[in-house]
C-alpha atoms as a PDB file:
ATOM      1  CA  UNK A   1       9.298  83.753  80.537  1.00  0.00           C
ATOM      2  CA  UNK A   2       5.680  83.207  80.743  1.00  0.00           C
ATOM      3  CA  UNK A   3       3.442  81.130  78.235  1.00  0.00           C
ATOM      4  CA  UNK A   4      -0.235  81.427  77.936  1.00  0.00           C
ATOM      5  CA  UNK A   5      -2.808  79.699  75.187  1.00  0.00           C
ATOM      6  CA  UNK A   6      -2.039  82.465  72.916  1.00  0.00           C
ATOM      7  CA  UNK A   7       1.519  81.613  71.997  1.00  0.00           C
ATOM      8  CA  UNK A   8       0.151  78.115  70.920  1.00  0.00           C
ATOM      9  CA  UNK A   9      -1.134  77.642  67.101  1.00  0.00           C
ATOM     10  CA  UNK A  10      -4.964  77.088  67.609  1.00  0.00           C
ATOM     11  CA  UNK A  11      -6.391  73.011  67.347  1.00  0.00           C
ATOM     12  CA  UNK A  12      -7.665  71.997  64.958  1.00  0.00           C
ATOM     13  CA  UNK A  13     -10.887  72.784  64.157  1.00  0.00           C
ATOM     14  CA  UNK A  14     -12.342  69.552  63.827  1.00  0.00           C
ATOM     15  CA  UNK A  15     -11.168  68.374  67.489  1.00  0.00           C
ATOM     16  CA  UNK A  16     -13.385  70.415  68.822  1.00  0.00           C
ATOM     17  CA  UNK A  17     -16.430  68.893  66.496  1.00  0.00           C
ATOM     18  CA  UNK A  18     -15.310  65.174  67.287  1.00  0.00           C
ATOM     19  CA  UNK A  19     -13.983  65.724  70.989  1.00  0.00           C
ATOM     20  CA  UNK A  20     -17.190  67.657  72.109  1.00  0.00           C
ATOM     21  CA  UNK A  21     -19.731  64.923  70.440  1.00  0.00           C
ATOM     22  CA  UNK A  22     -17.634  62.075  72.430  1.00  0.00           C
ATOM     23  CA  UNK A  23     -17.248  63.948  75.612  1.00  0.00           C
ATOM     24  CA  UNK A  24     -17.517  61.177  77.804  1.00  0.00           C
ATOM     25  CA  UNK A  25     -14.963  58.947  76.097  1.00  0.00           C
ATOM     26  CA  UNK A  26     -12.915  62.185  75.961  1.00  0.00           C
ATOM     27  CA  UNK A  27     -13.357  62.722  79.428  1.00  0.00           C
ATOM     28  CA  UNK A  28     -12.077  59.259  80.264  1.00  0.00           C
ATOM     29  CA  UNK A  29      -8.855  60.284  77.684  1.00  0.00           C
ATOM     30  CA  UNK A  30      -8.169  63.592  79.827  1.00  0.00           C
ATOM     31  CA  UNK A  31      -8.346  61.225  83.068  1.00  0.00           C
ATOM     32  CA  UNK A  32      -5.721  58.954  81.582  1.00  0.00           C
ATOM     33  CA  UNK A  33      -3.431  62.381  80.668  1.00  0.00           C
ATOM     34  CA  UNK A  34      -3.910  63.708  84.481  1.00  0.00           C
ATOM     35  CA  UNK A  35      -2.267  60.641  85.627  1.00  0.00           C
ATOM     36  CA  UNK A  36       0.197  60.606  83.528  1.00  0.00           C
ATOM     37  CA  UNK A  37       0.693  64.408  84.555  1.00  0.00           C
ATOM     38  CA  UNK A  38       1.238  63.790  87.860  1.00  0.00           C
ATOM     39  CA  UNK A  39       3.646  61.170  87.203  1.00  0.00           C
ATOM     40  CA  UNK A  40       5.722  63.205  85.193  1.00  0.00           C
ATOM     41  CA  UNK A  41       6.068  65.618  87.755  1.00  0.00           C
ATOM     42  CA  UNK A  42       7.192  62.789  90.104  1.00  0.00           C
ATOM     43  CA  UNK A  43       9.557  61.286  87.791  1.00  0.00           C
ATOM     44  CA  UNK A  44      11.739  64.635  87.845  1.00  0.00           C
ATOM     45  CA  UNK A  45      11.964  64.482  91.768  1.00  0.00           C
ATOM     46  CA  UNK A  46      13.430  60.472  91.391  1.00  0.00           C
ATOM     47  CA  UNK A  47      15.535  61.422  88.291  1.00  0.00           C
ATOM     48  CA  UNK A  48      16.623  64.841  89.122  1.00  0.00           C
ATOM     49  CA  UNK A  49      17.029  64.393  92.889  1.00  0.00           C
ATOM     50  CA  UNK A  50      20.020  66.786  93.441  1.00  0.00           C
ATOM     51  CA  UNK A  51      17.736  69.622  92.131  1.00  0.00           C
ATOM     52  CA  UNK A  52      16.455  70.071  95.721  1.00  0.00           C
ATOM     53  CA  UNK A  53      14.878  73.175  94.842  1.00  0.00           C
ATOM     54  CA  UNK A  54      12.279  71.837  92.568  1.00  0.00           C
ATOM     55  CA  UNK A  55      10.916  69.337  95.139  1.00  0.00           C
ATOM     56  CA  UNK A  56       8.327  71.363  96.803  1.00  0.00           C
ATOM     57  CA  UNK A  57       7.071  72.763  93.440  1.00  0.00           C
ATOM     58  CA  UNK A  58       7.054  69.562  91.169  1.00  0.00           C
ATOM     59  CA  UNK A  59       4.922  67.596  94.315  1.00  0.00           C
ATOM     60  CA  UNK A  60       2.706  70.642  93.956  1.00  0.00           C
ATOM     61  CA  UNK A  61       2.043  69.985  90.572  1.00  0.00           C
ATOM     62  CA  UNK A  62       2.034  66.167  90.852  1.00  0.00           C
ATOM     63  CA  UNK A  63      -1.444  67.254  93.476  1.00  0.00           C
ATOM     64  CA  UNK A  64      -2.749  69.646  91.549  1.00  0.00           C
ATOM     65  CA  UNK A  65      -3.188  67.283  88.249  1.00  0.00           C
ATOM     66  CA  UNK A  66      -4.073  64.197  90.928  1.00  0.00           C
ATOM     67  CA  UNK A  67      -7.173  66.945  92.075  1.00  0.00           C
ATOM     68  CA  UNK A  68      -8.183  67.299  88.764  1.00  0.00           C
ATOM     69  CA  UNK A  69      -7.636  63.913  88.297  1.00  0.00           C
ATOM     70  CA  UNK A  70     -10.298  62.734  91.603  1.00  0.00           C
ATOM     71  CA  UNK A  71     -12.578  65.197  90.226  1.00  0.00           C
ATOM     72  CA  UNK A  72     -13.287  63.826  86.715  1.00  0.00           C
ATOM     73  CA  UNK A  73     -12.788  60.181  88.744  1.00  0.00           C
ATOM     74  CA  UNK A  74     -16.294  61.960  91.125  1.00  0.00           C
ATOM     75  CA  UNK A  75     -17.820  63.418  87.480  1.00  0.00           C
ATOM     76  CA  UNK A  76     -17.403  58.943  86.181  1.00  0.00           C
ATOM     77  CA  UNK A  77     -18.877  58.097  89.615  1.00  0.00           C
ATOM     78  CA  UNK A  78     -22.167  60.252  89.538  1.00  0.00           C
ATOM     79  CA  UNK A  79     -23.060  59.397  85.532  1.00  0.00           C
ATOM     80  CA  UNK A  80     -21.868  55.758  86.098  1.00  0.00           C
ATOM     81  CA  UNK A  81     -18.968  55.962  83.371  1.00  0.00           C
ATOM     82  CA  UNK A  82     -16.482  52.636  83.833  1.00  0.00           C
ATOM     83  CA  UNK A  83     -12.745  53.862  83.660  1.00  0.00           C
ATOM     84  CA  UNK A  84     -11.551  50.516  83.841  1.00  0.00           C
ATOM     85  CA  UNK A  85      -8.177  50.052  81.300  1.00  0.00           C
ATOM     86  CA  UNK A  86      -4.669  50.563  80.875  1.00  0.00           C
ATOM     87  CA  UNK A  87      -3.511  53.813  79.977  1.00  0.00           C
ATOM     88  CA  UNK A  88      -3.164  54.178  76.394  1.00  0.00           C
ATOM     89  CA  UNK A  89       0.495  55.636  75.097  1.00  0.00           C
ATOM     90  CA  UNK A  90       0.337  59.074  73.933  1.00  0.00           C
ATOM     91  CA  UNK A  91       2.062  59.778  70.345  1.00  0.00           C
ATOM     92  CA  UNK A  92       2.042  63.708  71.025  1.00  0.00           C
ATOM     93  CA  UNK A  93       3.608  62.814  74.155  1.00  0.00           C
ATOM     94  CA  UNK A  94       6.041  61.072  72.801  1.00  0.00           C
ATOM     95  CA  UNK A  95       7.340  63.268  69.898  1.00  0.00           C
ATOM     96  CA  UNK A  96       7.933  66.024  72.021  1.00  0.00           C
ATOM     97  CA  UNK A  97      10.122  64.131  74.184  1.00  0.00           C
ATOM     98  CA  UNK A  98      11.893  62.857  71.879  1.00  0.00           C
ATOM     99  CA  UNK A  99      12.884  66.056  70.535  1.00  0.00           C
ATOM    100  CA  UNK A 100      14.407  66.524  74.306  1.00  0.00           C
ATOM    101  CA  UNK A 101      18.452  66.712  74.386  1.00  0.00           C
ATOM    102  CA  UNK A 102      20.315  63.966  76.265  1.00  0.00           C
ATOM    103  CA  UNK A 103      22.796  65.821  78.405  1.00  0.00           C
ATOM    104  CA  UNK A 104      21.657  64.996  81.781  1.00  0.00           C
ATOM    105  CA  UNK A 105      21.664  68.979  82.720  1.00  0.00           C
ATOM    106  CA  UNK A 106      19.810  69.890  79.087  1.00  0.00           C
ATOM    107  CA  UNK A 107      17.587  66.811  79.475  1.00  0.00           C
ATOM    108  CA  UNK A 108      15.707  68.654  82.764  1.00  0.00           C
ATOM    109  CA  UNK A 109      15.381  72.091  80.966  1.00  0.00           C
ATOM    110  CA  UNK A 110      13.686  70.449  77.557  1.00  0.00           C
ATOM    111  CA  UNK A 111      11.593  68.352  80.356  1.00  0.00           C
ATOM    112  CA  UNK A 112      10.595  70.928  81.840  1.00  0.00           C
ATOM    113  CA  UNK A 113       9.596  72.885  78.682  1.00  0.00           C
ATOM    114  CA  UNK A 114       7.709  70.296  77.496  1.00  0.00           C
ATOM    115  CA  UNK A 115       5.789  69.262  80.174  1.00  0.00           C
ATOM    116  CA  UNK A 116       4.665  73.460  80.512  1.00  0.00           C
ATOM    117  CA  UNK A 117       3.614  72.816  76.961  1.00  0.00           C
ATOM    118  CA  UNK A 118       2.052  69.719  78.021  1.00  0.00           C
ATOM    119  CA  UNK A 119      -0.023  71.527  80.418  1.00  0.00           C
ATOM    120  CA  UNK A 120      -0.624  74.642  78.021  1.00  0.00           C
ATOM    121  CA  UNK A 121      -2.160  72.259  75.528  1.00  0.00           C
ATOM    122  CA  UNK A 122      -4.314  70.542  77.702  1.00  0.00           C
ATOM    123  CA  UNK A 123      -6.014  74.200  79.181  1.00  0.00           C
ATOM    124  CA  UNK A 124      -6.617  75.207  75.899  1.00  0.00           C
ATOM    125  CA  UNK A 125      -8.459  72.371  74.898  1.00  0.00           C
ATOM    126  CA  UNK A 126     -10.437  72.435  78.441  1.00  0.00           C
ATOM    127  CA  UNK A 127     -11.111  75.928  76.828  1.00  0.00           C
ATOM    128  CA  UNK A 128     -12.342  74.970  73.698  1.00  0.00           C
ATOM    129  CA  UNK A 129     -14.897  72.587  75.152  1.00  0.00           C
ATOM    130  CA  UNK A 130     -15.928  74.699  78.056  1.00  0.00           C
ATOM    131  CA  UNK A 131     -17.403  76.787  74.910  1.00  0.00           C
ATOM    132  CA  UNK A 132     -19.453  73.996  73.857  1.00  0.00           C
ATOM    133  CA  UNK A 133     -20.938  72.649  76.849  1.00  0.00           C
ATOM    134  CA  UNK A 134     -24.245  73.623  78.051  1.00  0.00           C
ATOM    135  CA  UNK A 135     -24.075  73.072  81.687  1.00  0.00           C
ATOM    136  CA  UNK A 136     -22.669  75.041  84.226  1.00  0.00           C
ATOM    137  CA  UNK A 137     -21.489  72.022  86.253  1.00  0.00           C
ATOM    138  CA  UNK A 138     -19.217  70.500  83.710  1.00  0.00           C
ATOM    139  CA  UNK A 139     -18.171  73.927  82.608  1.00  0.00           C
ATOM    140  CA  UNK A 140     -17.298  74.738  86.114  1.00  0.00           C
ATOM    141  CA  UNK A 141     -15.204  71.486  86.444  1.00  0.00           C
ATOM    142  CA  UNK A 142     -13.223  72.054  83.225  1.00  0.00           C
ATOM    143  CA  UNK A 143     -12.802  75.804  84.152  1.00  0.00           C
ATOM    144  CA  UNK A 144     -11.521  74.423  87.577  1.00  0.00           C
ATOM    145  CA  UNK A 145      -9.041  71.842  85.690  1.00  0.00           C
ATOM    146  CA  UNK A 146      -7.798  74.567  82.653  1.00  0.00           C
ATOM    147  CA  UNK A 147      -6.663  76.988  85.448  1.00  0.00           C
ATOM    148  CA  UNK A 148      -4.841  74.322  87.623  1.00  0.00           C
ATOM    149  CA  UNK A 149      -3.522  73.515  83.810  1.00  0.00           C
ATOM    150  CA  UNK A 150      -2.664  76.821  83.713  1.00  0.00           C
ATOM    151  CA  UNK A 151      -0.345  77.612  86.321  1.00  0.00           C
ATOM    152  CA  UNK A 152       1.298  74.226  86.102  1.00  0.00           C
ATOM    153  CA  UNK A 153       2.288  75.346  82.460  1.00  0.00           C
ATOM    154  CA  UNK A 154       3.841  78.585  84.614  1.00  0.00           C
ATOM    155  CA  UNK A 155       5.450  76.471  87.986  1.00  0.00           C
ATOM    156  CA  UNK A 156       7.873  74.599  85.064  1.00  0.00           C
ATOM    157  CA  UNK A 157       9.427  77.422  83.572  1.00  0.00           C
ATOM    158  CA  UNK A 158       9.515  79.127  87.046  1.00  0.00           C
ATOM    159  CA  UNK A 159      11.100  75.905  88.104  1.00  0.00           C
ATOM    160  CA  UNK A 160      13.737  75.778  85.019  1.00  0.00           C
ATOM    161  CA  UNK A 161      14.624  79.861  85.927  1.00  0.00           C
ATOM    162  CA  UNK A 162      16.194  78.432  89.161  1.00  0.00           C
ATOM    163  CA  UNK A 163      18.564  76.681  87.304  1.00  0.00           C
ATOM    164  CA  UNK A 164      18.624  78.574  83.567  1.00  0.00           C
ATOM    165  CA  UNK A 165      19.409  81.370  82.226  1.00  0.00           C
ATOM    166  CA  UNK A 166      16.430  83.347  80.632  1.00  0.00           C
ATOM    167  CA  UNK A 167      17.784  83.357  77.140  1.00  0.00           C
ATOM    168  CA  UNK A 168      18.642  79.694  77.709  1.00  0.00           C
ATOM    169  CA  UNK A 169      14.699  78.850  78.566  1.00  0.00           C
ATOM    170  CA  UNK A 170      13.727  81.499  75.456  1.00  0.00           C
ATOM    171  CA  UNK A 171      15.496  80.099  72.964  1.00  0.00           C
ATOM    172  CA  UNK A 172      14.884  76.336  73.747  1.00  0.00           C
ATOM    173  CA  UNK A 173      10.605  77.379  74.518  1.00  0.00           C
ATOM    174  CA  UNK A 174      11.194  78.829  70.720  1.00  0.00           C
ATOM    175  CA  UNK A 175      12.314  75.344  69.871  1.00  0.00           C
ATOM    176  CA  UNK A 176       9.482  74.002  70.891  1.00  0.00           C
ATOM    177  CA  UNK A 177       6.634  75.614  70.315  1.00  0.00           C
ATOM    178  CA  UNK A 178       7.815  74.680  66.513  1.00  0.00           C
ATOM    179  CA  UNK A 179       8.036  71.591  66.900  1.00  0.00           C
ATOM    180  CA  UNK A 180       4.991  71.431  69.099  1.00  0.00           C
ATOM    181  CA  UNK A 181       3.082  72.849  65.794  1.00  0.00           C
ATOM    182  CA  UNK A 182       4.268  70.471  63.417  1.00  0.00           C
ATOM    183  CA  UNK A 183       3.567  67.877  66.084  1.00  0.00           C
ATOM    184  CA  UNK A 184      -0.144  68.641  66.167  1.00  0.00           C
ATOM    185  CA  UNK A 185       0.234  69.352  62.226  1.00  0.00           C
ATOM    186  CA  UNK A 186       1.077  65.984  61.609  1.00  0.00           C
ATOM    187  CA  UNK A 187      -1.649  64.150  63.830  1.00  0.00           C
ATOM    188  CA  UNK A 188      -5.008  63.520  62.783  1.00  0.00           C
ATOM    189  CA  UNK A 189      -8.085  64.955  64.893  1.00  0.00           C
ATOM    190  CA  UNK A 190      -9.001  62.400  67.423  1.00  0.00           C
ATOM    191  CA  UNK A 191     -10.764  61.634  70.536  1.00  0.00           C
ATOM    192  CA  UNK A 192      -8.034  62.661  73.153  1.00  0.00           C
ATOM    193  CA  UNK A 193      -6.797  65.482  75.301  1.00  0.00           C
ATOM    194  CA  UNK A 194      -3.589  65.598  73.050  1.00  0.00           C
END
């Protein structure tokens, strides 16, 4: 099954409004949510490790958010923006997993579904602002990081096809795009990725 931006219920409007006239402090958000990306995809290969399959692909995934990751850390360096906290928990992040199963087997496929939503989310939004932004550079970076977003979103469910049946994956990506919706229904527009 493949996903793309379209089978997600648009932002809200006003994200785009606050998120575009804060786009440093957003920027510093998205850096915190790249990290926590590519630990996520590291956390399957130390909880799932007899899925030896998924190895190669999760680590691939686990660089490609630390790249975009190094290149909003270069974009801080040249304008002098500090990035110096503790990541901040993530209540989007949250509610989706806890809407994940807890059969060890179920857990990974939910996971994985969820973290391709994860990554779907985050390349819209990229989207969104690259529309806003005036210069090339930073449009070129956030293009960069939405396609890398992009195909992450794909690698999961690619990943969870290995192991799942395709009705299996359709019926439980139905699940969540739901509850993905209410998810963002239910949480005020903000300055963050999610």
């Amino acid at each position: 099954m493949n996903l793309d931006t379209s089978h997600l219920k648009p932002s809200h409007p006003g994200w785009l409004d606050i998120n575009s006239a804060n786009l440093d402090k957003f920027l510093t958000e998205a850096a915190d949510c790249e990290r926590k990306a590519s630990a996520l995809a590291m956390q399957f290969t130390s909880k799932y490790p007899k899925y030896k399959e998924l190895m190669i692909g999760l680590v691939g995934i686990a660089i490609g958010n630390l790249q975009n990751f190094k290149s909003l850390l270069e974009h801080f360096d040249k304008k002098g923006i500090e990035m110096l906290r503790e990541i901040q928990k993530n209540l989007y992040t949250i509610n989706l997993i806890y809407k994940c199963r807890h059969k060890h087997r179920e857990r990974l496929l939910d996971k994985f579904i969820v973290a391709s939503l994860l990554e779907l989310r985050a390349a819209e939004r990229y989207d969104q602002l690259i529309s806003k932004l005036e210069t090339k550079k930073m449009q070129s970076l956030l293009s960069r990081i939405s396609t890398r977003k992009k195909m992450h979103s794909e690698q999961y469910l690619q990943l969870a096809a290995k192991y799942f049946k395709a009705e299996e994956i359709r019926n439980r990506v139905k699940y969540f795009l739901q509850v993905e919706h209410n998810v963002m229904r239910s949480m005020a527009p903000r300055i963050s990725l999610y």
